[in-house]
PDB file of N, CA and C in Angstrom:
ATOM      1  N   UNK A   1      25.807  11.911  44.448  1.00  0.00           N
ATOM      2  CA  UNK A   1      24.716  12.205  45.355  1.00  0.00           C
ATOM      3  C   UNK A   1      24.823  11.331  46.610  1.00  0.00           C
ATOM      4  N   UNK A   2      25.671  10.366  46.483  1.00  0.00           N
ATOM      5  CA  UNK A   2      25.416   9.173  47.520  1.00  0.00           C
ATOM      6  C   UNK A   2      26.728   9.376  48.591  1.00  0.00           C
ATOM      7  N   UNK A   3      27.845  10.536  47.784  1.00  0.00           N
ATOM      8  CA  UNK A   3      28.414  10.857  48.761  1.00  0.00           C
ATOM      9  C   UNK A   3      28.256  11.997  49.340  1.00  0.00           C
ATOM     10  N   UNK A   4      27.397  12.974  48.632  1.00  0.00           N
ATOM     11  CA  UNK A   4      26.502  13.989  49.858  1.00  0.00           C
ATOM     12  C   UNK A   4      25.777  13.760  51.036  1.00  0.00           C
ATOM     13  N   UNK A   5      24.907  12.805  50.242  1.00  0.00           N
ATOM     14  CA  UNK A   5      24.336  12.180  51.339  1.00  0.00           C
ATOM     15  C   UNK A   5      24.733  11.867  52.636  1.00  0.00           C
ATOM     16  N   UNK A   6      25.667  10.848  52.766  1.00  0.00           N
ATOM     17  CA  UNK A   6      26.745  10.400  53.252  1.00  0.00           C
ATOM     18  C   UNK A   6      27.406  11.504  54.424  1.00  0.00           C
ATOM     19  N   UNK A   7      27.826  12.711  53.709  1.00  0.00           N
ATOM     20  CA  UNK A   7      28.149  13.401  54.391  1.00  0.00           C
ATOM     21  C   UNK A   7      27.304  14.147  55.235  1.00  0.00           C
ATOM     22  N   UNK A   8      26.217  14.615  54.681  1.00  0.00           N
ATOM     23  CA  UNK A   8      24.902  15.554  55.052  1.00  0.00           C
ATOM     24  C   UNK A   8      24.932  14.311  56.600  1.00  0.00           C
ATOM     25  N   UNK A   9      24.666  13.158  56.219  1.00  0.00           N
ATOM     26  CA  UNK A   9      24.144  12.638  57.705  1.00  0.00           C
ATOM     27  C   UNK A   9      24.707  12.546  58.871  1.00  0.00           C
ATOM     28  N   UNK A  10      26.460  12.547  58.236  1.00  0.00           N
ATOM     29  CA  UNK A  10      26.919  12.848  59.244  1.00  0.00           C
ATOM     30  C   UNK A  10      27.357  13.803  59.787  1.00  0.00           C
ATOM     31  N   UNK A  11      26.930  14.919  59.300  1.00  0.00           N
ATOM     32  CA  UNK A  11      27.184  16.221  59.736  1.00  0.00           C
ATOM     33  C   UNK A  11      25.378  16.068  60.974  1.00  0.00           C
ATOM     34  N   UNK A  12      24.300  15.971  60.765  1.00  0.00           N
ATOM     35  CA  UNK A  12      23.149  15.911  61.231  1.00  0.00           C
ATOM     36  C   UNK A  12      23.126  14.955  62.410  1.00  0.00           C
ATOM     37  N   UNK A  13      24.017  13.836  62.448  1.00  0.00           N
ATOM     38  CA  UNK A  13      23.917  12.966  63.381  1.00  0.00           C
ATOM     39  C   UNK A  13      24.584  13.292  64.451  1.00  0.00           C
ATOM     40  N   UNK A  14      26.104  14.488  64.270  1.00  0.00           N
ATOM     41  CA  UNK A  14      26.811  14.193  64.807  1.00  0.00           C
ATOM     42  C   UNK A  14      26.333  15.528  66.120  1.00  0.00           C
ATOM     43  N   UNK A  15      25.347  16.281  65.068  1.00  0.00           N
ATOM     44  CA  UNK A  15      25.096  18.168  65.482  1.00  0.00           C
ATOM     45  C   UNK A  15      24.106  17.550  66.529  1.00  0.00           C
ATOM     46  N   UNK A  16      23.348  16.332  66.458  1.00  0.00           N
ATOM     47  CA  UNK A  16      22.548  16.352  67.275  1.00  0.00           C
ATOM     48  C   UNK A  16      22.702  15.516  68.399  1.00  0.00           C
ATOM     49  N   UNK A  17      23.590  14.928  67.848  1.00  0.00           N
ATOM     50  CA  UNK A  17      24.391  14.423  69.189  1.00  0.00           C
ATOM     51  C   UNK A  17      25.038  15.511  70.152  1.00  0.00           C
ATOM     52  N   UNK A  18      25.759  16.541  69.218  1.00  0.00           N
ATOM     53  CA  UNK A  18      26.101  17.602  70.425  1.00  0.00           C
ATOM     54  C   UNK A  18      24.965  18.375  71.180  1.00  0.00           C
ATOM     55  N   UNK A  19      23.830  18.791  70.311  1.00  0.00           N
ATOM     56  CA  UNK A  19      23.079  19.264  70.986  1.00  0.00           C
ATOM     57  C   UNK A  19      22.135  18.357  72.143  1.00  0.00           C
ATOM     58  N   UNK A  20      21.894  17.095  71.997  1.00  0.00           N
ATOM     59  CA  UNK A  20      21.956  16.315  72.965  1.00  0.00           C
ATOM     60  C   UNK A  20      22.840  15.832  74.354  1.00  0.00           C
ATOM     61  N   UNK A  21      23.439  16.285  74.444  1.00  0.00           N
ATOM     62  CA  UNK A  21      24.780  16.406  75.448  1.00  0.00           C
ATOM     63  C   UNK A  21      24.529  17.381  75.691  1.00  0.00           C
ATOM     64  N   UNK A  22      24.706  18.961  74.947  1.00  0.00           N
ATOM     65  CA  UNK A  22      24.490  20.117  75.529  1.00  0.00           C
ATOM     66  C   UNK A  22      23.117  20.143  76.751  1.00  0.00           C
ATOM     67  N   UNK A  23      22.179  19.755  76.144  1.00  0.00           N
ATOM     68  CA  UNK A  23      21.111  19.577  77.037  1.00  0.00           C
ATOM     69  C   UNK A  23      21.025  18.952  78.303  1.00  0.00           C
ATOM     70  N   UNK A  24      21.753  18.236  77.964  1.00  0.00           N
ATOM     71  CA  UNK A  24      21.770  16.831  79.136  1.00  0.00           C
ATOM     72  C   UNK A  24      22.703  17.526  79.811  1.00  0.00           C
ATOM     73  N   UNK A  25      24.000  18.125  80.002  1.00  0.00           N
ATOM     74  CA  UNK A  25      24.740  18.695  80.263  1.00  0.00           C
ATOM     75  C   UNK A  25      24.307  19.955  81.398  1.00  0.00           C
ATOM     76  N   UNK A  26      23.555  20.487  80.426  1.00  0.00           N
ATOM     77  CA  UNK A  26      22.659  21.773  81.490  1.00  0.00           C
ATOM     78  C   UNK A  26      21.663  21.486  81.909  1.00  0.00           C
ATOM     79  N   UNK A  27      21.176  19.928  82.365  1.00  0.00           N
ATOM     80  CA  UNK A  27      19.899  19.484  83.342  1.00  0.00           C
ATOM     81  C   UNK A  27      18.682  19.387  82.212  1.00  0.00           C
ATOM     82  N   UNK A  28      18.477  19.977  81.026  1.00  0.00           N
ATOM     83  CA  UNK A  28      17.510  20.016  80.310  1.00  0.00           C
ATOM     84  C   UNK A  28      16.491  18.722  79.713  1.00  0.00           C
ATOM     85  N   UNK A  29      17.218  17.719  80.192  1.00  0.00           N
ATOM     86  CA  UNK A  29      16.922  16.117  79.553  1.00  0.00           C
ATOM     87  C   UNK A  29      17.853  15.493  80.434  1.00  0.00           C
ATOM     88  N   UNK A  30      16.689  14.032  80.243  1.00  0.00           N
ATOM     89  CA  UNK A  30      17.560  13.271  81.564  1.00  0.00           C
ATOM     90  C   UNK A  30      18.096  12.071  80.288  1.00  0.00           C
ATOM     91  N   UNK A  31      19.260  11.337  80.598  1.00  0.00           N
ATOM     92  CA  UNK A  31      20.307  10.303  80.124  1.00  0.00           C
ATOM     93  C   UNK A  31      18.951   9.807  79.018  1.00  0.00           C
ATOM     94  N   UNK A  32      18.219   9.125  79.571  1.00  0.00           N
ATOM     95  CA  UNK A  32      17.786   8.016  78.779  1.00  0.00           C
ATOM     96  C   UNK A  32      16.434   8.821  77.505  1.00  0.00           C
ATOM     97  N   UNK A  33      16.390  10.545  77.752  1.00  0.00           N
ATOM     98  CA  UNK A  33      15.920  10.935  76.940  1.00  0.00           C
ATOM     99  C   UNK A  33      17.077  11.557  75.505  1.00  0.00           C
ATOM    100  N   UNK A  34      18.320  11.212  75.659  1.00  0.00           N
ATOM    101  CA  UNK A  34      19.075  11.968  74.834  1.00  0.00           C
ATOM    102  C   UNK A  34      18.753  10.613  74.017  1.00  0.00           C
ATOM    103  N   UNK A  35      18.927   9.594  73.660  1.00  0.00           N
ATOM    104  CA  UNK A  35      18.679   8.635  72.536  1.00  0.00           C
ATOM    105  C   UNK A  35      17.429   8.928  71.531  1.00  0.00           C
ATOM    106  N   UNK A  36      16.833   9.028  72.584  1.00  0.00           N
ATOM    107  CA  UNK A  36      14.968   9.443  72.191  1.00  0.00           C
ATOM    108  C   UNK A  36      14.913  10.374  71.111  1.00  0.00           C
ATOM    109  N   UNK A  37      15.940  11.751  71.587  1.00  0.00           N
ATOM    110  CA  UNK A  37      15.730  12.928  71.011  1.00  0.00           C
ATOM    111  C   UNK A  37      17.059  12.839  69.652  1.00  0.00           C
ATOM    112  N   UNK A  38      17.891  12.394  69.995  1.00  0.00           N
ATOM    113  CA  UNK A  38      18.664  11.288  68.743  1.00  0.00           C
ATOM    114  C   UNK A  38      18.183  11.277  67.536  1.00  0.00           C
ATOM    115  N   UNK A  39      17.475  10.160  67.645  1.00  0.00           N
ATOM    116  CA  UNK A  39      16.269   9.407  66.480  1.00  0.00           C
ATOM    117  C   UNK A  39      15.716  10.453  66.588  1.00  0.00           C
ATOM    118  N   UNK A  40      15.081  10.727  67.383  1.00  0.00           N
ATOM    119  CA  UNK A  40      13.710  11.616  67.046  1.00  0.00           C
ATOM    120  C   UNK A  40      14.477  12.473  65.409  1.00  0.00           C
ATOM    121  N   UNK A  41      15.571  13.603  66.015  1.00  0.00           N
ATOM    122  CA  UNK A  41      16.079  14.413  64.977  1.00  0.00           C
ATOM    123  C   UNK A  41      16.713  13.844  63.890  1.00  0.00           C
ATOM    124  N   UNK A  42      17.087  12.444  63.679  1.00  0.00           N
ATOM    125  CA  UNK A  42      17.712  11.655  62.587  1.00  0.00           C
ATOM    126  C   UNK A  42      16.129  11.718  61.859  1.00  0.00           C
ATOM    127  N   UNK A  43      15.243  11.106  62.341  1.00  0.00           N
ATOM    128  CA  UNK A  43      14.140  10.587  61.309  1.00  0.00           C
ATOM    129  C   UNK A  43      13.152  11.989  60.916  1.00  0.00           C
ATOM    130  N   UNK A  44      13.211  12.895  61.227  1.00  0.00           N
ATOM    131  CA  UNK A  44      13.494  14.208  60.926  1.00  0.00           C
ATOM    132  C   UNK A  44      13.755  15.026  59.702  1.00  0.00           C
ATOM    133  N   UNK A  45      15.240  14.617  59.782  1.00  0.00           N
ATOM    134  CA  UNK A  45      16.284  15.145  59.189  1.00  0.00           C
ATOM    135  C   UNK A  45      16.075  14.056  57.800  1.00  0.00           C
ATOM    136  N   UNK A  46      15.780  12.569  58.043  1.00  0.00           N
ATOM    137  CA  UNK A  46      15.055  11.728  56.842  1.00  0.00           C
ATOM    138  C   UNK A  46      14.431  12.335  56.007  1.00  0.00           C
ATOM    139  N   UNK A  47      13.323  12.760  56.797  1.00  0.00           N
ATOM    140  CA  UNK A  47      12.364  13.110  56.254  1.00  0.00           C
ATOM    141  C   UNK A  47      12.196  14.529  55.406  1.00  0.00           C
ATOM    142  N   UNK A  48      12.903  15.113  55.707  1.00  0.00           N
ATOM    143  CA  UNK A  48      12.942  16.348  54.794  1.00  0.00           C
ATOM    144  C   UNK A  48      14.527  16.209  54.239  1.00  0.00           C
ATOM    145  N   UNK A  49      15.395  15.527  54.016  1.00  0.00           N
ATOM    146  CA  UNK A  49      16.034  14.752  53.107  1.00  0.00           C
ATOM    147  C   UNK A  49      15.781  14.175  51.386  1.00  0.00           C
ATOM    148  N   UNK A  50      14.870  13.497  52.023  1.00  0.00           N
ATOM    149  CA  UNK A  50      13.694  12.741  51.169  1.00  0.00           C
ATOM    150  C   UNK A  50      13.192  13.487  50.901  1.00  0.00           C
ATOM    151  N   UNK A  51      12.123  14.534  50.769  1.00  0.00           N
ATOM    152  CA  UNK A  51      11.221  15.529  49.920  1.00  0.00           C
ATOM    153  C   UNK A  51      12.436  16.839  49.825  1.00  0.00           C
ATOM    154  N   UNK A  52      13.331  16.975  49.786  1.00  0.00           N
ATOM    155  CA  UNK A  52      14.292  18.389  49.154  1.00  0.00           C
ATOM    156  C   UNK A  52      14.639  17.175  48.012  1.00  0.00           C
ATOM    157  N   UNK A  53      14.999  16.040  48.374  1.00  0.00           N
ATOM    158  CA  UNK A  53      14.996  15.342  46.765  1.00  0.00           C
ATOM    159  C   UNK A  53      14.446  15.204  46.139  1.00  0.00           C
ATOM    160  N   UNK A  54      12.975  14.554  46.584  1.00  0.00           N
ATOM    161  CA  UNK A  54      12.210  14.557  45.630  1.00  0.00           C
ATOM    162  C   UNK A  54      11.855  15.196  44.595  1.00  0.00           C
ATOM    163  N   UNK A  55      11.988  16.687  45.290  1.00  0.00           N
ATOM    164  CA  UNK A  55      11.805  18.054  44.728  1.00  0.00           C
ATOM    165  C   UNK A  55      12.469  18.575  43.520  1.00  0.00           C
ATOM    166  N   UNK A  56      13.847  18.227  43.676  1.00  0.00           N
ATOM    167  CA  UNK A  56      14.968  18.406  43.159  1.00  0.00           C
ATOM    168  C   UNK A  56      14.817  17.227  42.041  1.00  0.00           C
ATOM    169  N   UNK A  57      14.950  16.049  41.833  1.00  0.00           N
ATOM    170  CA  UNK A  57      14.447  15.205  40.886  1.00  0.00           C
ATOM    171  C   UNK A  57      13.167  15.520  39.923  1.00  0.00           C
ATOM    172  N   UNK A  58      11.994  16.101  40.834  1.00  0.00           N
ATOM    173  CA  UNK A  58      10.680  16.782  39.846  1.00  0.00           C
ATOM    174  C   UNK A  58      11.135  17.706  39.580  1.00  0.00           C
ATOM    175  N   UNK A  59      12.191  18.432  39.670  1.00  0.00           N
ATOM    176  CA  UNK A  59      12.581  19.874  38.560  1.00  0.00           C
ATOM    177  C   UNK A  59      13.442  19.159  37.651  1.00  0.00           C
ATOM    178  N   UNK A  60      14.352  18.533  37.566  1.00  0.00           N
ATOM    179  CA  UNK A  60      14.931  18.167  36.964  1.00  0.00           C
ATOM    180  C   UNK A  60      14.142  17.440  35.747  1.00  0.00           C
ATOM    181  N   UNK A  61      13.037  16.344  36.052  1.00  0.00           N
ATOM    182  CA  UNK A  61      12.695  16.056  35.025  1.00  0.00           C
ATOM    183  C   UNK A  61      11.699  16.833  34.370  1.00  0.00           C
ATOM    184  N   UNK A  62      10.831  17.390  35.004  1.00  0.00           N
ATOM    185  CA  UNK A  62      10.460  18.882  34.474  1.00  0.00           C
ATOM    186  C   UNK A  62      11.302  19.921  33.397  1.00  0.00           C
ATOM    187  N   UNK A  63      12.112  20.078  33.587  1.00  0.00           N
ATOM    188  CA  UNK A  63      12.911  20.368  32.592  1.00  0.00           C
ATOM    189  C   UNK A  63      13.491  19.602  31.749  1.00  0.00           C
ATOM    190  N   UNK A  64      13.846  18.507  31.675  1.00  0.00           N
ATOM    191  CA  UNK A  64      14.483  17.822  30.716  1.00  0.00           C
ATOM    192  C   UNK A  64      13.303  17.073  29.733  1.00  0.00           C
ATOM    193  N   UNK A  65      12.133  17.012  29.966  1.00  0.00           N
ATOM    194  CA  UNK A  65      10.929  17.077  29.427  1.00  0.00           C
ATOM    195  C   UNK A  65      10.551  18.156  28.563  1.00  0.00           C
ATOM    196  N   UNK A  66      11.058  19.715  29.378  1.00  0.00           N
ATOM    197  CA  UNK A  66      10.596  20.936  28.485  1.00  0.00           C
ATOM    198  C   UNK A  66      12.132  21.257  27.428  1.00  0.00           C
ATOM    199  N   UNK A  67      12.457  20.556  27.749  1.00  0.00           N
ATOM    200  CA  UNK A  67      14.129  20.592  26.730  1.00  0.00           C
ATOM    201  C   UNK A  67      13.929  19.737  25.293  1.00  0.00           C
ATOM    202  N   UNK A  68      13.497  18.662  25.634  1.00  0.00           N
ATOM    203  CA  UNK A  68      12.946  17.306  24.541  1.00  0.00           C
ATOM    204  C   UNK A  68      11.960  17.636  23.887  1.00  0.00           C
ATOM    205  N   UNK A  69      10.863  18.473  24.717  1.00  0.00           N
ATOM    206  CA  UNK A  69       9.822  18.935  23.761  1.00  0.00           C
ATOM    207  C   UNK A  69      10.050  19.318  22.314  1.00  0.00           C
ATOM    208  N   UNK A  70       9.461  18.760  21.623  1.00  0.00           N
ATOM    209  CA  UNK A  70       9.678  20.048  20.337  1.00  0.00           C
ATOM    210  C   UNK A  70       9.130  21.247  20.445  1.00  0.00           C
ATOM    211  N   UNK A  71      10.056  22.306  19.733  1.00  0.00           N
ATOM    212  CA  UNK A  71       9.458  23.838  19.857  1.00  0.00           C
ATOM    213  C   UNK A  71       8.477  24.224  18.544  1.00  0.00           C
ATOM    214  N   UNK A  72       7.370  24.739  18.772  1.00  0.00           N
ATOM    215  CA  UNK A  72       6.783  24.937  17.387  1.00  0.00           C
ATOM    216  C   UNK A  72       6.249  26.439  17.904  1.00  0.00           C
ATOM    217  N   UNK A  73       6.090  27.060  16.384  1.00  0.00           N
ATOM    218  CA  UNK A  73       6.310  28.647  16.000  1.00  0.00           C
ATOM    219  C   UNK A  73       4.625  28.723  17.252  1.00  0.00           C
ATOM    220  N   UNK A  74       4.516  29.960  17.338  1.00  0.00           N
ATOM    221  CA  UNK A  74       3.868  30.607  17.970  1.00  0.00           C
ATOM    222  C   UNK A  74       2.656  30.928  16.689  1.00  0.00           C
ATOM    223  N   UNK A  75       1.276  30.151  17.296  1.00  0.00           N
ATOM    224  CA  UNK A  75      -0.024  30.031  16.212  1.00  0.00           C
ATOM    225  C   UNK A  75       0.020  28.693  15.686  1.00  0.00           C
ATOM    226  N   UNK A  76       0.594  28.010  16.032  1.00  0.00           N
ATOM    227  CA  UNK A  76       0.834  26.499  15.420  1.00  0.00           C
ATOM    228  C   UNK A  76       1.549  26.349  13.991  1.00  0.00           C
ATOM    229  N   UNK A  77       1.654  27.613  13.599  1.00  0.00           N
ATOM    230  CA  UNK A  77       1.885  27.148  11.621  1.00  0.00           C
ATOM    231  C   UNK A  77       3.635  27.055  11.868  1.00  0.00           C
ATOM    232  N   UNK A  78       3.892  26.071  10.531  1.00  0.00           N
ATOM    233  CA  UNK A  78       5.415  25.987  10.178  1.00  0.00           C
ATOM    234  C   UNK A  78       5.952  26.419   9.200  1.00  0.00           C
TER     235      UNK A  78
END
């Protein structure tokens, strides 16, 4: 997971770096707003990082909870 991660960010850091240049490039943002908009999309990209995991961890133990359960007959009797 820690080398997805890893990768995921730098695929995100690098996209928004281009799209930061692109902008700046075609007048859309001036120099000292491409950093701004940088971070802005890194802490972002954190942030819904962080809750697709979270997410992904509460299913997981969600299920491995309904796996451990014991199964008992349908009406309670054995």
């Amino acid at each position: 997971m820690n080398l997805l991660k890893s990768i995921l960010s730098g695929y995100a850091r690098h996209g928004l770096t281009a799209a930061a240049g692109y902008l700046l490039a075609h007048g859309l943002i001036q120099q000292a707003d491409q950093q701004v908009l940088i971070s802005a999309g890194l802490a972002v990209a954190g942030v819904a990082w962080s809750t697709v995991s979270k997410l992904i961890q509460e299913e997981e133990l969600r299920l491995a909870r309904q796996i451990a359960a014991p199964q008992t007959p349908e009406g309670g009797e054995q």
